[in-house]
Protein backbone atom coordinates (compact mmCIF):
# COMPACT_ATOMS: atom_id res chain seq x y z
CA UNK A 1 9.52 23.86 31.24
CA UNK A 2 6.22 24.66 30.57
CA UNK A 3 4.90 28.45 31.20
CA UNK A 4 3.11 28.54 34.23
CA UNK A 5 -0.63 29.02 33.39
CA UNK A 6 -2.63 30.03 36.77
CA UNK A 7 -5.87 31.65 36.64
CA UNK A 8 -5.32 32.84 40.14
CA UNK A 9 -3.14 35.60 38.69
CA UNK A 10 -4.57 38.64 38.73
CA UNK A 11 -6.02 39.99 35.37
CA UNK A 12 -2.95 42.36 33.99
CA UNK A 13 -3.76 46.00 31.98
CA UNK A 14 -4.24 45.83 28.02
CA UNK A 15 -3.11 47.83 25.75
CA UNK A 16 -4.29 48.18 22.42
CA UNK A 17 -3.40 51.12 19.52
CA UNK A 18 -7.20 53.32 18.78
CA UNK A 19 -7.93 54.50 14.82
CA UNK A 20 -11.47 56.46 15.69
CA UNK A 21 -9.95 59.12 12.75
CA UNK A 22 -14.17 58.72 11.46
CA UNK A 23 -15.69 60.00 14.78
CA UNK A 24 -15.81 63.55 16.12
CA UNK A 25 -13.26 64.52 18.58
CA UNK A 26 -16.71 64.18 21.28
CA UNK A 27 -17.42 60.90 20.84
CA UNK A 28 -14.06 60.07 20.35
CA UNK A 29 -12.80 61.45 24.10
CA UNK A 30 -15.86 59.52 25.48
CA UNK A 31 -14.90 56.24 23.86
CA UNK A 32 -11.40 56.56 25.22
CA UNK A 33 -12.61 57.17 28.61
CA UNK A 34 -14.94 54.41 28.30
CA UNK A 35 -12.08 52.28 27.86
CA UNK A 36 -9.48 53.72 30.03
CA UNK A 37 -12.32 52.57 32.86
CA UNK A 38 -12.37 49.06 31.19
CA UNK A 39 -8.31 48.63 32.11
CA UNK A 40 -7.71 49.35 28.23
CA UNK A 41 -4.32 51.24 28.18
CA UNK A 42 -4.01 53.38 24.88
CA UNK A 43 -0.50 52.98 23.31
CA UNK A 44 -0.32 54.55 19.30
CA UNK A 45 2.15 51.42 18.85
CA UNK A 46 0.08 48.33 20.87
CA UNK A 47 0.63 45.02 18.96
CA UNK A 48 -3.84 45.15 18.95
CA UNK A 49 -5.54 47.80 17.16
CA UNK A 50 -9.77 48.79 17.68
CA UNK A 51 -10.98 50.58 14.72
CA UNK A 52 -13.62 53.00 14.45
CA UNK A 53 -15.34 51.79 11.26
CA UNK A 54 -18.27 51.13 9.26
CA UNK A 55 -18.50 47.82 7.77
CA UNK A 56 -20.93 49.15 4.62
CA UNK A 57 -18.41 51.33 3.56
CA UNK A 58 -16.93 51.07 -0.16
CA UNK A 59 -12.69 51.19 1.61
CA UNK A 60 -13.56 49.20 4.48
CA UNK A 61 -11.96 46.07 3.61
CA UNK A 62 -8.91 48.24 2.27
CA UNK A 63 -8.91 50.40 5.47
CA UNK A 64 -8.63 46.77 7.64
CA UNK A 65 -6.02 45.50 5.30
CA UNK A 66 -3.92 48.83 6.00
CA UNK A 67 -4.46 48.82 9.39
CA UNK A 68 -3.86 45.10 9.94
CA UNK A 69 -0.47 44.40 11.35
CA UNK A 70 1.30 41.22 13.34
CA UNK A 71 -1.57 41.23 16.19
CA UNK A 72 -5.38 41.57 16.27
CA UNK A 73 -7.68 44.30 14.87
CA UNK A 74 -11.11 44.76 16.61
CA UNK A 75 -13.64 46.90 14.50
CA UNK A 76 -15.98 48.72 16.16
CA UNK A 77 -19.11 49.72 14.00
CA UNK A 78 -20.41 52.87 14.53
CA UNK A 79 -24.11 51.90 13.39
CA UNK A 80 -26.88 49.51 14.77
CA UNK A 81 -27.12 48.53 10.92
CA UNK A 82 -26.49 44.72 10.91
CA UNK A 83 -23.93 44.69 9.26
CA UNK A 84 -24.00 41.27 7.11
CA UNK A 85 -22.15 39.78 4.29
CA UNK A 86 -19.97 43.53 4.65
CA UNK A 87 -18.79 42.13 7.84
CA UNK A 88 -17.38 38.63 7.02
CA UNK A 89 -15.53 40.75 4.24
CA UNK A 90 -14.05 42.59 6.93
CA UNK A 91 -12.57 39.46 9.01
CA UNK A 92 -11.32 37.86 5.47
CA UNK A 93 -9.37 41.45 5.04
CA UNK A 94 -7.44 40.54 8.38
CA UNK A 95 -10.05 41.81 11.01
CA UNK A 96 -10.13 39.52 13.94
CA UNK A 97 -14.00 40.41 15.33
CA UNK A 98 -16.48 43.01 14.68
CA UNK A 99 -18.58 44.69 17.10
CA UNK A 100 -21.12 46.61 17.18
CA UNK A 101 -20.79 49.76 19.09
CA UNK A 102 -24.17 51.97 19.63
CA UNK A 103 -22.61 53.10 23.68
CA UNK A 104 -19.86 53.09 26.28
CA UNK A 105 -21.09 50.02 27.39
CA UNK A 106 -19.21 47.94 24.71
CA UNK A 107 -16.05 49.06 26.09
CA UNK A 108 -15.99 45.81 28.40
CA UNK A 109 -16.69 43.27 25.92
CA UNK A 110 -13.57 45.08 24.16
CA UNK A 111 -11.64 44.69 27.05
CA UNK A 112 -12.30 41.09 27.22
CA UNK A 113 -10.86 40.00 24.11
CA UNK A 114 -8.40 42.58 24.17
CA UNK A 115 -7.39 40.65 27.27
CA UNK A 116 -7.78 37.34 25.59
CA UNK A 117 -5.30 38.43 22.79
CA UNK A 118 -3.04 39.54 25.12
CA UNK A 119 -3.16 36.44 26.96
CA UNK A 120 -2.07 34.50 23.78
CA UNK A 121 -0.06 36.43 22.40
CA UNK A 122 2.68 36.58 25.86
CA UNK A 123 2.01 32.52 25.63
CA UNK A 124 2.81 32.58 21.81
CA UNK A 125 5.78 34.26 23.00
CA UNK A 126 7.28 32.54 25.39
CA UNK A 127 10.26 30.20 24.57
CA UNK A 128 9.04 27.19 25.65
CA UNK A 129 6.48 27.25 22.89
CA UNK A 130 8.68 28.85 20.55
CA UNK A 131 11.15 25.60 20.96
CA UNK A 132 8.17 23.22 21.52
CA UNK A 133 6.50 23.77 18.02
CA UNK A 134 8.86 25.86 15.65
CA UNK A 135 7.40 27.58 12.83
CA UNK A 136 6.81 31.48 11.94
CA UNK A 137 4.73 31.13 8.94
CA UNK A 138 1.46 32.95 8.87
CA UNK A 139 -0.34 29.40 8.51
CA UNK A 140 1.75 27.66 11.37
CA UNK A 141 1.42 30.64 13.86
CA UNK A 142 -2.68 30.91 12.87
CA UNK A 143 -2.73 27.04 14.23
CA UNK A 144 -0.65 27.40 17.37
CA UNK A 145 -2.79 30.37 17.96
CA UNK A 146 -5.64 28.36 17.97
CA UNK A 147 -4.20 25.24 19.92
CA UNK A 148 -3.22 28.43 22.98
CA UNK A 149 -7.03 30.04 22.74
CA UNK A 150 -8.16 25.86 22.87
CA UNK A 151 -6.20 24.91 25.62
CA UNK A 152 -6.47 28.42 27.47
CA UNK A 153 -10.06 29.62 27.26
CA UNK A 154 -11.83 26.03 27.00
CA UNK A 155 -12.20 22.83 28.16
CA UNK A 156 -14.05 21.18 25.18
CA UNK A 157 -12.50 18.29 23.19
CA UNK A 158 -10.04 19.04 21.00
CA UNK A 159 -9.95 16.74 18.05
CA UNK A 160 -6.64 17.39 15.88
CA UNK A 161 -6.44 16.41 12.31
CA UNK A 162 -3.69 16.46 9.27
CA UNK A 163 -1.60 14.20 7.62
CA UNK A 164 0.74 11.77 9.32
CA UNK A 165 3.84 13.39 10.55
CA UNK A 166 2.61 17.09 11.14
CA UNK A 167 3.01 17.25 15.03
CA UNK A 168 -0.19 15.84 16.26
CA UNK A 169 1.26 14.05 19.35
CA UNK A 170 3.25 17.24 20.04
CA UNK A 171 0.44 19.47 19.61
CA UNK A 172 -2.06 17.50 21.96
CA UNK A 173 1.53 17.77 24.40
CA UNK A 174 1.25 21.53 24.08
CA UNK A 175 -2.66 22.20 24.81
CA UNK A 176 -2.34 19.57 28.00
CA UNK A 177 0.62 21.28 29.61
CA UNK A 178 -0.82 25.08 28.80
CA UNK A 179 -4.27 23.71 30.29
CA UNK A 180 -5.01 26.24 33.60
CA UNK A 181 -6.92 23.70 35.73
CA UNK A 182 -5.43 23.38 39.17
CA UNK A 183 -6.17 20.03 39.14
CA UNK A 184 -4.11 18.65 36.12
CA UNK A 185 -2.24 15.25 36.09
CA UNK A 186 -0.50 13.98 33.64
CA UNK A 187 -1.11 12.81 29.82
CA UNK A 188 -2.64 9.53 29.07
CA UNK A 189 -1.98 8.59 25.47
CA UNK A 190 -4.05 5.55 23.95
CA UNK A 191 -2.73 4.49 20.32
CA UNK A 192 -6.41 3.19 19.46
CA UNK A 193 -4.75 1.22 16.07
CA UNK A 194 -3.03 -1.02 18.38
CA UNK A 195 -5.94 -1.72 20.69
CA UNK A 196 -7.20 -5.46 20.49
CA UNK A 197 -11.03 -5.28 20.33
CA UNK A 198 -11.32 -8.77 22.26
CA UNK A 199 -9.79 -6.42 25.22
CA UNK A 200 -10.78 -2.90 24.80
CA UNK A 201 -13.04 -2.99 27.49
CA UNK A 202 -10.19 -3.60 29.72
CA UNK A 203 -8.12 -0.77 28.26
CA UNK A 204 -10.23 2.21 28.52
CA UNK A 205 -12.55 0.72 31.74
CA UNK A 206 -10.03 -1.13 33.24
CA UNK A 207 -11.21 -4.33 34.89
CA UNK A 208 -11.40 -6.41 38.40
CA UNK A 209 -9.59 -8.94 39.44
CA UNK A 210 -11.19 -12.16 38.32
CA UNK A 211 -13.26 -10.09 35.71
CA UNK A 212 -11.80 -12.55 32.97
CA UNK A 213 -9.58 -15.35 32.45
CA UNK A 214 -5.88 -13.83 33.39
CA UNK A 215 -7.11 -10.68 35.13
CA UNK A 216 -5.13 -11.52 38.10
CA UNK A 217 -5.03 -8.14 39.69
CA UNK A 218 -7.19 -5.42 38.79
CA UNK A 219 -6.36 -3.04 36.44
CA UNK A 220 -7.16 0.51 36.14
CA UNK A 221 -7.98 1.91 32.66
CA UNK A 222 -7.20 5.09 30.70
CA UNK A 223 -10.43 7.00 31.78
CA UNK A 224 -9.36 6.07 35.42
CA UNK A 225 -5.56 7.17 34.56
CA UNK A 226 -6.88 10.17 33.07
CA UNK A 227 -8.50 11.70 35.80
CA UNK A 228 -7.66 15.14 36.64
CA UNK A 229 -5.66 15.30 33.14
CA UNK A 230 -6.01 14.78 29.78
CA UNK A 231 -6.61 11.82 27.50
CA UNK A 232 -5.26 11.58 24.17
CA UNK A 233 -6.73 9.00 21.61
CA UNK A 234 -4.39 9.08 19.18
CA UNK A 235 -6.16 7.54 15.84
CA UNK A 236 -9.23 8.00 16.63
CA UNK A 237 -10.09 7.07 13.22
CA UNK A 238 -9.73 3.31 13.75
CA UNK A 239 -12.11 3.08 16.37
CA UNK A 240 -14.86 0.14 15.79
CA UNK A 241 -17.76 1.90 15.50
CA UNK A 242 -19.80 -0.43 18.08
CA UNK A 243 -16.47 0.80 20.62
CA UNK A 244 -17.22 4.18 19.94
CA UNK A 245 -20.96 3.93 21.08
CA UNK A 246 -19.53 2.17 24.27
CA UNK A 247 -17.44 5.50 24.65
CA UNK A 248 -19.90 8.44 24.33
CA UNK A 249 -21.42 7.61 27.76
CA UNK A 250 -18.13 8.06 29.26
CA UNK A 251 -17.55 11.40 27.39
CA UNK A 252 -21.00 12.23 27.53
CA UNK A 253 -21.47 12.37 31.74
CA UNK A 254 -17.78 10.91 33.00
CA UNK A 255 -19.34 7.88 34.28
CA UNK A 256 -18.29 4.42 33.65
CA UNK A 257 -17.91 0.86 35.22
CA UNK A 258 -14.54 -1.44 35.35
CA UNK A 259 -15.14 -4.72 33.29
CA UNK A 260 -16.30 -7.15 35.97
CA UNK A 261 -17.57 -4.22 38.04
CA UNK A 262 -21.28 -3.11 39.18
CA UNK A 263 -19.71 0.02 40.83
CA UNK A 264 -19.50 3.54 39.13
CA UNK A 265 -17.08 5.67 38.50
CA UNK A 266 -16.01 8.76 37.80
CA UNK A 267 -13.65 10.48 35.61
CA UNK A 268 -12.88 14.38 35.04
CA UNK A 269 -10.25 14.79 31.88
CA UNK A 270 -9.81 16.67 29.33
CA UNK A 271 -10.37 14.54 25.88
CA UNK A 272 -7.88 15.29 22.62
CA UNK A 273 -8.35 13.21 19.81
CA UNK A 274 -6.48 12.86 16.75
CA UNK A 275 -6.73 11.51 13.19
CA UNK A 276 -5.19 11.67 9.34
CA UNK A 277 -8.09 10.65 7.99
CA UNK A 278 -11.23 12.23 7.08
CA UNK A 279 -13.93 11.34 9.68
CA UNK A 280 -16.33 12.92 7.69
CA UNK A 281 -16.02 10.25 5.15
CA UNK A 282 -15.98 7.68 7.90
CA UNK A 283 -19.58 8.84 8.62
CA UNK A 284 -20.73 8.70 5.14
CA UNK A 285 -19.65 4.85 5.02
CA UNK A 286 -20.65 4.29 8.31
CA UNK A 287 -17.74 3.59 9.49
CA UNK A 288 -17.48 6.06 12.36
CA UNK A 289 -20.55 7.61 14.16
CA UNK A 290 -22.05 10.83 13.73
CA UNK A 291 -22.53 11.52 17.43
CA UNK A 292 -18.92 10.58 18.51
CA UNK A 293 -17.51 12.67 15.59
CA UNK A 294 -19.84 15.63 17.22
CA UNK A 295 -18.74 14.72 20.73
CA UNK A 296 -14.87 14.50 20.22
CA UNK A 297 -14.86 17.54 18.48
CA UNK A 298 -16.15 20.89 20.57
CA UNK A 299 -12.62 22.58 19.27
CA UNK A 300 -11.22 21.73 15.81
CA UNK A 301 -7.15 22.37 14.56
CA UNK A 302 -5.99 21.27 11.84
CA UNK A 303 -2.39 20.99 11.10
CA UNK A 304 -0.82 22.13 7.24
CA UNK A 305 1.55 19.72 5.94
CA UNK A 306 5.11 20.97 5.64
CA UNK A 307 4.63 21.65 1.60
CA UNK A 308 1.96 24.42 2.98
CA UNK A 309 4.45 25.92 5.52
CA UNK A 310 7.79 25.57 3.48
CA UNK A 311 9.04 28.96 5.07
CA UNK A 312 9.35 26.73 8.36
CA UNK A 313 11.70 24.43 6.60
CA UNK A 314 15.14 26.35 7.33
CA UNK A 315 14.35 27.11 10.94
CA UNK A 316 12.89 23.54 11.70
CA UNK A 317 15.88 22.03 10.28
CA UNK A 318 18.16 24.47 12.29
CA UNK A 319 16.15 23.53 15.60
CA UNK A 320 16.91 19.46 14.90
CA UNK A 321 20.51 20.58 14.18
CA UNK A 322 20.59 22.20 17.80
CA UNK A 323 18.81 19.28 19.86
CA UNK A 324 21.47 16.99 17.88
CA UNK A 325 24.64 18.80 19.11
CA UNK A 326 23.68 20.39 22.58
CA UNK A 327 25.84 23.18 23.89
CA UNK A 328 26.45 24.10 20.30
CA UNK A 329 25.99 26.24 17.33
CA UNK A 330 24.53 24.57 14.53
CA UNK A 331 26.80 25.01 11.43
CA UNK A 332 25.49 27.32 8.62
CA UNK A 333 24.19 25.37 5.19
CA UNK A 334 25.15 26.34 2.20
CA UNK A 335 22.57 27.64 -0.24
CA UNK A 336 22.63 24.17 -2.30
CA UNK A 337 21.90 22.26 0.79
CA UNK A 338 19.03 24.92 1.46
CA UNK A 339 17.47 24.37 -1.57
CA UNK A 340 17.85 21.20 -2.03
CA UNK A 341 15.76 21.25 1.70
CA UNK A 342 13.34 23.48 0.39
CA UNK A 343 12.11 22.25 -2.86
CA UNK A 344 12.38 18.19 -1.84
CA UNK A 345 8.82 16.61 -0.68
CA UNK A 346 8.07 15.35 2.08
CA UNK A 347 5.35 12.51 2.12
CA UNK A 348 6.28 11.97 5.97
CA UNK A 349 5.89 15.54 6.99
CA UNK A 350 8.21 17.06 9.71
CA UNK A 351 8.59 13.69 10.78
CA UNK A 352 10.65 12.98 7.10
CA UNK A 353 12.32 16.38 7.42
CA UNK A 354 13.58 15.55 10.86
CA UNK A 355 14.99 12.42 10.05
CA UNK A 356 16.47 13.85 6.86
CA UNK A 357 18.13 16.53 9.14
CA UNK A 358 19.54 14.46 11.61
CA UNK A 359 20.98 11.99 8.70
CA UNK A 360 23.22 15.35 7.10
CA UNK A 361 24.21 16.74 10.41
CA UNK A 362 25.35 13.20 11.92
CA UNK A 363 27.75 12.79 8.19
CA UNK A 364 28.93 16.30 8.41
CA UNK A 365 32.72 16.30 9.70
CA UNK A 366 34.83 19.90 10.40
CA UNK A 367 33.36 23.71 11.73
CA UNK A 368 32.77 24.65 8.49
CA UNK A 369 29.41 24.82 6.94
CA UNK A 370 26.97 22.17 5.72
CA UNK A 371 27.57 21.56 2.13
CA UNK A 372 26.57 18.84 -0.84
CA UNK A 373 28.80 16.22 0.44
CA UNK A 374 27.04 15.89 3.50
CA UNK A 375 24.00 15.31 1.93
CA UNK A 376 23.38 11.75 1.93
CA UNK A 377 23.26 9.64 -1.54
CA UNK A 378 19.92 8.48 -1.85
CA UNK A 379 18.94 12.62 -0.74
CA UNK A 380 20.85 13.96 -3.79
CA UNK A 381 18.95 15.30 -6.66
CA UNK A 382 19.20 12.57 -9.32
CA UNK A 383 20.65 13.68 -13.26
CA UNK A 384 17.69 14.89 -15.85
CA UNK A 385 14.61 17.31 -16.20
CA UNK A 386 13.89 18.32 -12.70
CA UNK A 387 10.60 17.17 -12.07
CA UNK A 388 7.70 19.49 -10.64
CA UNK A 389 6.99 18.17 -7.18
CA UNK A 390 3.15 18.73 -5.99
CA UNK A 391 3.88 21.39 -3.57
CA UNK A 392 5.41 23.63 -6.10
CA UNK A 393 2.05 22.96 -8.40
CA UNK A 394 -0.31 23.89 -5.31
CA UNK A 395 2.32 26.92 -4.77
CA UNK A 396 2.09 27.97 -8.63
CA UNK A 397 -2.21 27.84 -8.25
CA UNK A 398 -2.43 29.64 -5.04
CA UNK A 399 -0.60 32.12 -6.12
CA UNK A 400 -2.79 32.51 -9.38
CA UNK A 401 -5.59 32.45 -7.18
CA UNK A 402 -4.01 35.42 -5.01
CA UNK A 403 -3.90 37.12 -8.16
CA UNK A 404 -7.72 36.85 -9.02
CA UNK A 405 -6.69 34.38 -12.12
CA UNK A 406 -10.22 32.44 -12.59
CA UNK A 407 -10.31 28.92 -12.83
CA UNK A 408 -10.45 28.99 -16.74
CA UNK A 409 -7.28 31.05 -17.14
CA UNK A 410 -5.68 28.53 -13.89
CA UNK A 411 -6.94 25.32 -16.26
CA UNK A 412 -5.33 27.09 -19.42
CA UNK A 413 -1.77 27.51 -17.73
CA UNK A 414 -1.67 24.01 -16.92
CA UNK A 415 -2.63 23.12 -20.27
CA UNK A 416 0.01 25.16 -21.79
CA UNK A 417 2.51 23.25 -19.44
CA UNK A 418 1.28 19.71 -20.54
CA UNK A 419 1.65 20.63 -23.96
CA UNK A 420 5.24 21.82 -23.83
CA UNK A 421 6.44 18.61 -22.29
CA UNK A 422 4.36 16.68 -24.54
CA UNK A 423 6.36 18.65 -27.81
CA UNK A 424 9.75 18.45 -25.36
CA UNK A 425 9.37 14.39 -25.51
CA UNK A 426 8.38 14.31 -29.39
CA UNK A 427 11.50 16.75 -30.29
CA UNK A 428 9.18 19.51 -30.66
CA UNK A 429 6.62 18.31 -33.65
CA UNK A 430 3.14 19.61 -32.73
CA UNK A 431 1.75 16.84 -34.85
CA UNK A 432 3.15 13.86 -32.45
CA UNK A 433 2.37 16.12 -29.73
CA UNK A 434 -0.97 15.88 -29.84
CA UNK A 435 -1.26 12.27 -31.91
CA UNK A 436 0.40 11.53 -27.79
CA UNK A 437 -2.32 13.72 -25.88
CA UNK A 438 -4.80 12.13 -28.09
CA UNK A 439 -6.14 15.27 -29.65
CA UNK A 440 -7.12 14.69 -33.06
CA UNK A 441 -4.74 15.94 -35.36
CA UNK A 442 -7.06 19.04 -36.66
CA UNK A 443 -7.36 20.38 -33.07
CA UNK A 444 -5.40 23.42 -32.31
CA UNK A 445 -2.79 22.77 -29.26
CA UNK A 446 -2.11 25.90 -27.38
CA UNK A 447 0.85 28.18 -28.95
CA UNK A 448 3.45 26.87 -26.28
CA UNK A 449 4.19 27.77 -22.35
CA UNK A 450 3.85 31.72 -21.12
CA UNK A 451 4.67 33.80 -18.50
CA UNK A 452 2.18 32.16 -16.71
CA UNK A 453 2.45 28.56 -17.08
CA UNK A 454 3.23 26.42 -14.06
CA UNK A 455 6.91 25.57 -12.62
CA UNK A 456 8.36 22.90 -14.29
């Protein structure tokens, strides 16, 4: 069951953990006070932090990175300096705003997002989000994050991109049943790759009876279905363009007529749109609209494919095992099985991995654990050189990118890699090695594969 969402509940008391170790003990006593009359509670171990600090200082980012822990930071700077590029550095370190603070007066503004945080933090929480959308990873949680402050704190379109198979559908399902409004109906989703465009009209207007040949009884469309709720256009992407003109009126001022109609109507939803393609290259071509794209998307998420969130792998796999065998405890995998899980693609996303999960637990027999032999055939790791998959390259690069590597020494380490596999195929003669690279024979190959040459 969804958590209940009300904004008739009364606003309850932050607390948040206070670093003001730069100020004098004066200004620090009238800070707390300032906030203690805001509703800010001071606890020395709150999940959200405020920091006294100033942006321009030489340790700042370093200070935020210490301070940073598994909630928000607020800095508070101390100067009516703007404080610039020194800033942005400060929210890349792990700071989640900056404000400036020249007077008690900020202390509400601080309260408000305190109270914000708070807000999505409990709904972060909770377990019926926890079992909705599994995933701990620091990218996965950054998203839902997102998709609670989205469906919380706004009613802008939400327009939801990533590859197929990442939890689109599930994630538009989360930010319509977290949406506060009183007035909420259900979820209308429109599939717009399987709408005909010789009846469109009819399935986002909806038409009168007699408005064409077989519209026996009139129809209501999804904008009239919608009302009070949300609409999801799920591949949004393969609108016509000349639909999507017909469209922006609709999402523009909620107005609209019923094909064979002359009467308004209106329609109050919330709009979620989704996509796997890149609608920015749509509007290069022409192919979708540069006002619609602007329209559909007032709130933007994203969602990582499962080779950028591999740590939710284990636990994903774990939650399929547990809606396959209700009223039981999934059985424990062996650490083959777990690897094998873990370094496998997945082209289809979650979407693969579920159907990969389902396919062990359903040949697994006994109470023991799951081991090779329920791993399907066609799932097993097949005899030779294991092959690097592209996950583990991106893995090997953003890690050398963590590390400050530049792109030179990053372009060197994957030439070093090429090259060994090129002399592993010719039975280790340079010569043939590079005769097969097409290097000209008098061209030095790099020595051979280092420390840091990619996985393979």
């Amino acid at each position: 069951m969804a958590p209940e969402t009300s904004r008739s509940r009364p606003a309850a008391p932050v607390e948040a953990r206070l670093d003001a170790a730069s100020l004098p003990a004066a200004r620090t006593a009238a800070l707390q006070e300032a906030l203690a009359a805001a509703g800010v509670r001071l606890r020395p171990h709150a999940r959200n932090g405020i920091v006294v600090l100033d942006p321009r200082r030489p340790d700042a980012a370093d200070r935020v990175r210490a301070l940073a822990g598994p909630g928000r930071l607020l800095v508070l700077s101390p100067t009516e300096a703007p404080v610039g590029d020194a800033g942005w550095a400060l929210l890349r370190a792990g700071a989640s705003d900056v404000l400036a603070w020249t007077g008690d007066e900020v202390a509400p503004a601080v309260a408000g997002r305190l109270r914000r945080w708070q807000v999505v933090d409990e709904l972060l929480d909770c377990p019926y989000v926890r079992e909705f959308l599994v995933g701990d990873s620091a990218v996965w949680r950054s998203v839902l994050r997102e998709a609670v402050e989205a469906a919380r704190f706004t009613t802008a379109p939400v327009l939801i991109t990533g590859e197929s198979g990442t939890g689109k559908e599930r994630m538009a399902q989360l930010i319509h049943d977290l949406d506060p409004r009183a007035v909420k109906k259900k979820l209308v989703i429109l599939d717009c790759s399987t709408v005909v465009p010789s009846l469109s009209g009819s399935e986002f207007f909806g038409h009168d009876k007699g408005a064409f040949t077989g519209a026996s009884v009139a129809r209501a469309g999804a904008f009239e279905l919608a009302d009070g709720g949300t609409l999801f256009l799920d591949e949004v992407g393969e609108l016509p363009a000349t639909l999507q003109a017909e469209l922006l009126r609709v999402i523009q001022e909620g107005t609209y007529k019923r094909v064979g109609s002359n009467i308004w109507r209106k329609s109050a939803f919330r709009l979620i749109c989704a996509t796997n393609r890149d609608l920015t290259v749509g509007q290069a071509t022409g192919a979708f609209r540069g006002d619609f794209f602007h329209r559909i998307s007032g709130y933007t998420l994203h969602l990582p494919a499962l080779r950028e969130r591999v740590g939710d792998i284990i636990p994903l796999v774990e939650h399929f095992f547990r809606q396959a065998m209700p009223g039981h405890e999934p059985p424990p995998l062996s650490g083959a099985v777990r690897e094998l899980l873990v370094r496998r693609s997945y082209p289809g996303n979650v979407r693969d991995l579920r159907g990969l999960a389902l396919r062990i637990i359903h040949r697994h027999l006994g109470d023991g654990e799951i081991s090779i032999g329920d791993v399907p055939d066609r799932e097993r790791p097949q005899a030779g050189p294991a092959a690097t998959t592209d996950w583990e390259l991106e893995e090997w690069v953003r890690g050398r990118l963590a590390r400050g590597d530049t792109p030179e020494e990053i372009t060197a380490g994957v030439q070093e890699k090429v090259v060994r596999l090129a002399m592993l195929n010719q039975g280790g003669n340079l010569r043939l090695a590079a005769r097969s690279l097409g290097v000209p024979g008098s061209t030095p190959l790099p020595a051979g594969e280092t420390a840091g040459a990619p996985p393979g």
